[in-house]
C-alpha atoms as a PDB file:
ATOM      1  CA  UNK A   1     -15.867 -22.397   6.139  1.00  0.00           C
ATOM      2  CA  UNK A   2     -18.590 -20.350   4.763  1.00  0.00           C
ATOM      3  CA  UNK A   3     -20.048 -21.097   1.690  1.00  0.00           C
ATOM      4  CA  UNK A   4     -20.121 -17.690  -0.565  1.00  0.00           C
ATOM      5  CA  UNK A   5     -22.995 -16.659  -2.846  1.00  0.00           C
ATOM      6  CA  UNK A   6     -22.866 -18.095  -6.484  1.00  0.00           C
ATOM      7  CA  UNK A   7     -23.266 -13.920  -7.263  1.00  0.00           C
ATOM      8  CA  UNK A   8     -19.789 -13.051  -5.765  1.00  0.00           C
ATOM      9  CA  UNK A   9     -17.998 -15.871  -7.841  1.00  0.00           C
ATOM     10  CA  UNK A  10     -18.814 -13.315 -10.784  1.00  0.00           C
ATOM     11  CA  UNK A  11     -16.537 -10.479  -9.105  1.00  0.00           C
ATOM     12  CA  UNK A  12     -13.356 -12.755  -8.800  1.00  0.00           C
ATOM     13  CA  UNK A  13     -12.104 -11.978 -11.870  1.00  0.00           C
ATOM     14  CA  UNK A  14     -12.095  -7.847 -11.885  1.00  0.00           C
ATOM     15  CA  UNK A  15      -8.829  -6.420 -12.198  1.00  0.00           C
ATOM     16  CA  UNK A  16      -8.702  -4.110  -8.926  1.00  0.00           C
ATOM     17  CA  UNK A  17      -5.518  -1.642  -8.521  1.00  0.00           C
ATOM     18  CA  UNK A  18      -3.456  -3.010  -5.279  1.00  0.00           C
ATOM     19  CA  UNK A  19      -1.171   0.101  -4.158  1.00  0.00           C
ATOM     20  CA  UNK A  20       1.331   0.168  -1.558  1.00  0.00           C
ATOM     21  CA  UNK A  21       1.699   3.701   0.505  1.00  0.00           C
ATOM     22  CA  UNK A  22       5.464   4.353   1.601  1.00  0.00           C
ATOM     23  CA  UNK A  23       4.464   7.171   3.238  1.00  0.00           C
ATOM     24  CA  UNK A  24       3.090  11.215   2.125  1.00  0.00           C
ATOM     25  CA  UNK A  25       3.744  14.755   2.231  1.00  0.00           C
ATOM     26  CA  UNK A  26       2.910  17.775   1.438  1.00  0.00           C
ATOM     27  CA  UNK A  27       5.059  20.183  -1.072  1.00  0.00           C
ATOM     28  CA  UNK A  28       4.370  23.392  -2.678  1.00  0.00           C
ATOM     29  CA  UNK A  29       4.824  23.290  -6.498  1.00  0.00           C
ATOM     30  CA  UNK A  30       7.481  25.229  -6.911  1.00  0.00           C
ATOM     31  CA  UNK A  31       9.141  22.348  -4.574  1.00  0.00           C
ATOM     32  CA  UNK A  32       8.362  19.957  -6.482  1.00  0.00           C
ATOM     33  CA  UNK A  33       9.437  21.184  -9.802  1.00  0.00           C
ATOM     34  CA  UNK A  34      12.522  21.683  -8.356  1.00  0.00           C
ATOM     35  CA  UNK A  35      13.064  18.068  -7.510  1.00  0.00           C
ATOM     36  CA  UNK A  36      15.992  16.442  -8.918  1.00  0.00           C
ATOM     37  CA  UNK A  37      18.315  13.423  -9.321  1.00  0.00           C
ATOM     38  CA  UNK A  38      19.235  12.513  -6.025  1.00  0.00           C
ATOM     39  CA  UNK A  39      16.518  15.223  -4.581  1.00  0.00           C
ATOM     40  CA  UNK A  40      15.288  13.173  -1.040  1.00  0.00           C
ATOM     41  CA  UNK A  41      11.570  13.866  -0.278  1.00  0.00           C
ATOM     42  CA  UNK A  42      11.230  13.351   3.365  1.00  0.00           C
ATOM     43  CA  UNK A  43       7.842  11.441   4.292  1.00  0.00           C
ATOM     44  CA  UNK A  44       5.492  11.409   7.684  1.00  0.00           C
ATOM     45  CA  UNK A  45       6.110   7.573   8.150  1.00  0.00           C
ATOM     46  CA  UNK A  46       8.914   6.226  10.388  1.00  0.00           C
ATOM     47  CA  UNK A  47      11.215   3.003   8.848  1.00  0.00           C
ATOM     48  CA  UNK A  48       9.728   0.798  11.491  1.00  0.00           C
ATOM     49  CA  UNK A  49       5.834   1.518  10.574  1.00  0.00           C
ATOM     50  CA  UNK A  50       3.756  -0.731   8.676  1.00  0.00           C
ATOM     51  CA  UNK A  51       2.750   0.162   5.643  1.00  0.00           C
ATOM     52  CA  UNK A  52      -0.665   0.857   4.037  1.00  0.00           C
ATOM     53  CA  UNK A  53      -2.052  -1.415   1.488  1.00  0.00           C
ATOM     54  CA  UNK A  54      -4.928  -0.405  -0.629  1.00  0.00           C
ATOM     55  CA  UNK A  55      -7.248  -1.849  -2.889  1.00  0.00           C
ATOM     56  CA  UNK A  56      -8.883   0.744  -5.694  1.00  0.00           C
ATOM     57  CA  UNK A  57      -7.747   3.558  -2.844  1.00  0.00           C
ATOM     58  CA  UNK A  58      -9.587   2.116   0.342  1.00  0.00           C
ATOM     59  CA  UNK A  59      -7.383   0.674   3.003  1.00  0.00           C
ATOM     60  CA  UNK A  60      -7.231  -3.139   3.542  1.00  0.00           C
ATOM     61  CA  UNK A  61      -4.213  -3.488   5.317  1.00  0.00           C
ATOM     62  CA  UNK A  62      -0.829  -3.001   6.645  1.00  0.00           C
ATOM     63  CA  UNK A  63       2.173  -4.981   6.379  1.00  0.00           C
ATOM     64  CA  UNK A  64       6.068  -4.739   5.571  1.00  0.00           C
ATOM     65  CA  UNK A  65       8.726  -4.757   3.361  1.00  0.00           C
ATOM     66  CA  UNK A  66      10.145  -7.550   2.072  1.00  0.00           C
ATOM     67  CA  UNK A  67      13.524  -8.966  -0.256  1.00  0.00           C
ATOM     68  CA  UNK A  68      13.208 -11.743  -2.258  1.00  0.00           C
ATOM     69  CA  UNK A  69      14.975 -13.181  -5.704  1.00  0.00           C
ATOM     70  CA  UNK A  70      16.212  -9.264  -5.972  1.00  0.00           C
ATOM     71  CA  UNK A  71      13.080  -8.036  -6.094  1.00  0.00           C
ATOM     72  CA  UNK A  72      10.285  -6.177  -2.970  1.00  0.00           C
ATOM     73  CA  UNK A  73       7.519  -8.150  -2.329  1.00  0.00           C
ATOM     74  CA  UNK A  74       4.758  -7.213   0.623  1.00  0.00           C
ATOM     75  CA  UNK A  75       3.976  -9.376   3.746  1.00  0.00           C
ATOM     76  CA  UNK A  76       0.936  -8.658   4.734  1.00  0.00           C
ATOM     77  CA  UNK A  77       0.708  -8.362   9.037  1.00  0.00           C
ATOM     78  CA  UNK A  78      -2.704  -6.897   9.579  1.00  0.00           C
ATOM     79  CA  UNK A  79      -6.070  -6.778   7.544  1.00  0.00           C
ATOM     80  CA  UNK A  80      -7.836  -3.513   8.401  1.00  0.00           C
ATOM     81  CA  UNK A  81     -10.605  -3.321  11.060  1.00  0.00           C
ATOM     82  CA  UNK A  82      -8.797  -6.536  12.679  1.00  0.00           C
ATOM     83  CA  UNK A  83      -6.805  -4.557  15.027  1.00  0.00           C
ATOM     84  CA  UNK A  84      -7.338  -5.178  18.504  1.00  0.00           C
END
């Protein structure tokens, strides 16, 4: 275990903005504005991809779906730049 700088324990505490990507798109307006109630936006991920998990909008990794107590929750699988 590595023992971090005093200077980092300062940073803990920031609120950062975690975001999960489902997938993206792209639309014209007129599209968009035309979305509806049961409108279905098709997106360039496949159901069996990983998805991205970000951190303030930079990747830090990928993981999947999960159910739990009737609610989504997020299991993370990789941590970016790990892969292979």
């Amino acid at each position: 275990m590595t023992a971090q700088p005093r200077s980092f324990d300062l940073l803990k505490d920031v609120d950062v903005r975690l975001s999960v990507e489902l997938g993206r798109t792209e639309m014209k307006l007129k599209d968009v504005l035309s979305l509806g109630e049961e409108s279905v936006v098709m997106l360039d991920r496949l159901t069996d991809e990983l998805l991205d998990v970000m951190v303030n909008g930079k990747l830090i990794a990928r993981g999947e779906i999960v159910a739990e107590n009737n609610r989504f929750g997020l299991r993370i699988v990789e941590l970016a730049g790990s892969e292979g």
